[in-house]
Protein backbone atom coordinates (compact mmCIF):
# COMPACT_ATOMS: atom_id res chain seq x y z
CA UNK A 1 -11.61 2.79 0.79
CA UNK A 2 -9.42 4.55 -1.75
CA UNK A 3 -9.91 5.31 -5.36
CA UNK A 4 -7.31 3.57 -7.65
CA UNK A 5 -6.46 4.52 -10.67
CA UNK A 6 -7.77 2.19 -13.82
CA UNK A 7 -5.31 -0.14 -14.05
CA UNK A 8 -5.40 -0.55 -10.24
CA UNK A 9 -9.03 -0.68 -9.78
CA UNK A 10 -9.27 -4.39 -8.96
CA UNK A 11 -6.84 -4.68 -7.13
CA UNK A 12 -6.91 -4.91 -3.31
CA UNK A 13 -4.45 -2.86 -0.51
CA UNK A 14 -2.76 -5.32 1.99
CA UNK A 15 -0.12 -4.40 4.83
CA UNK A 16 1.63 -7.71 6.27
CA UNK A 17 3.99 -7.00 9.13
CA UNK A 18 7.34 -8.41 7.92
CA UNK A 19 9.92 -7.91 10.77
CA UNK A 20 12.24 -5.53 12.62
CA UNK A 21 9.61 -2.57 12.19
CA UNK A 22 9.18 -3.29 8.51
CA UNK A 23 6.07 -3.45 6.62
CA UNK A 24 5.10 -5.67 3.01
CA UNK A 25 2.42 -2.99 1.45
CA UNK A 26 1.19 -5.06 -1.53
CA UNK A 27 -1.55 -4.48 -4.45
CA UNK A 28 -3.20 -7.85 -4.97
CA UNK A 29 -5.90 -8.71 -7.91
CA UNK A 30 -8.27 -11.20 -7.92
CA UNK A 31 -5.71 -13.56 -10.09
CA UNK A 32 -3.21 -13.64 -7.23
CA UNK A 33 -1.41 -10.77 -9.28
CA UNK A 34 0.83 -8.96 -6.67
CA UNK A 35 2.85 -5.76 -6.66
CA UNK A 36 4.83 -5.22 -3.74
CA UNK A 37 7.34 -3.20 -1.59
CA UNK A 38 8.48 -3.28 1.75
CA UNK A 39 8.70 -0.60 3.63
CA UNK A 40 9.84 0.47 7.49
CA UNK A 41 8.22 3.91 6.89
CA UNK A 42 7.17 4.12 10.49
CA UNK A 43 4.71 7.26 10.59
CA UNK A 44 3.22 5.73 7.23
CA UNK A 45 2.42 2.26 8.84
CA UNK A 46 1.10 4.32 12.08
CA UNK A 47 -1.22 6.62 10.04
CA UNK A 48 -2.26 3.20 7.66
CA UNK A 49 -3.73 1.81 11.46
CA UNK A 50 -5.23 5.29 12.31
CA UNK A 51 -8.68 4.91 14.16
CA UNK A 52 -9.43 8.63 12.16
CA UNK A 53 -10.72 7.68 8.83
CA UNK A 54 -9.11 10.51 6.55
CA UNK A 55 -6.01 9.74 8.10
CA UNK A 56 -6.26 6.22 6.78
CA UNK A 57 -7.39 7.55 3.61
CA UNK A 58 -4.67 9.37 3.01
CA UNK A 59 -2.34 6.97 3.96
CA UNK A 60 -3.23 4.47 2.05
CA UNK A 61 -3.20 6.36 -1.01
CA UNK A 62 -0.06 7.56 -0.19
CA UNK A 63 1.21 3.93 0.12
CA UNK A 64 -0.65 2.74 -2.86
CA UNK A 65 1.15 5.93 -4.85
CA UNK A 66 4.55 4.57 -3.38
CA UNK A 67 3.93 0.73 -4.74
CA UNK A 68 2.98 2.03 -7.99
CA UNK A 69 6.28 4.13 -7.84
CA UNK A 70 8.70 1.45 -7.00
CA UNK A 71 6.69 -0.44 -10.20
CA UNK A 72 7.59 2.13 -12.50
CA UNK A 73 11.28 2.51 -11.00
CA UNK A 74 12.28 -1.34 -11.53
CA UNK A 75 10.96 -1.51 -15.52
């Protein structure tokens, strides 16, 4: 599992398939808190189902970097 950074540390990764080849990549706390974006980022979703585990590492802290990004973006 990834390493978040503090004010991301409870929160939990989920990846819901959404439709048409596109992907909901969410950061979810224990209080139902939710930060989202959807994505159709096709070698990202492939990588974020890799059997390798460093793949998936990566991946997923590449999509956690981009949900924190599209936070920043719409403030």
């Amino acid at each position: 599992m990834s390493i978040l950074p503090p004010p991301y540390a409870e929160y939990q990764f989920v990846m819901r398939f959404v439709g048409y080849g596109h992907y909901k990549l969410s950061l979810v706390n224990k209080n139902g808190s939710e930060r989202t974006v959807i994505t159709g980022d096709t070698d990202l979703i492939q990588r974020l189902s890799s059997e390798v585990e460093q793949e998936r590492k990566e991946a997923t802290d590449e999509a956690i970097a981009l949900i924190i990004a599209s936070q920043k973006q719409s403030q």
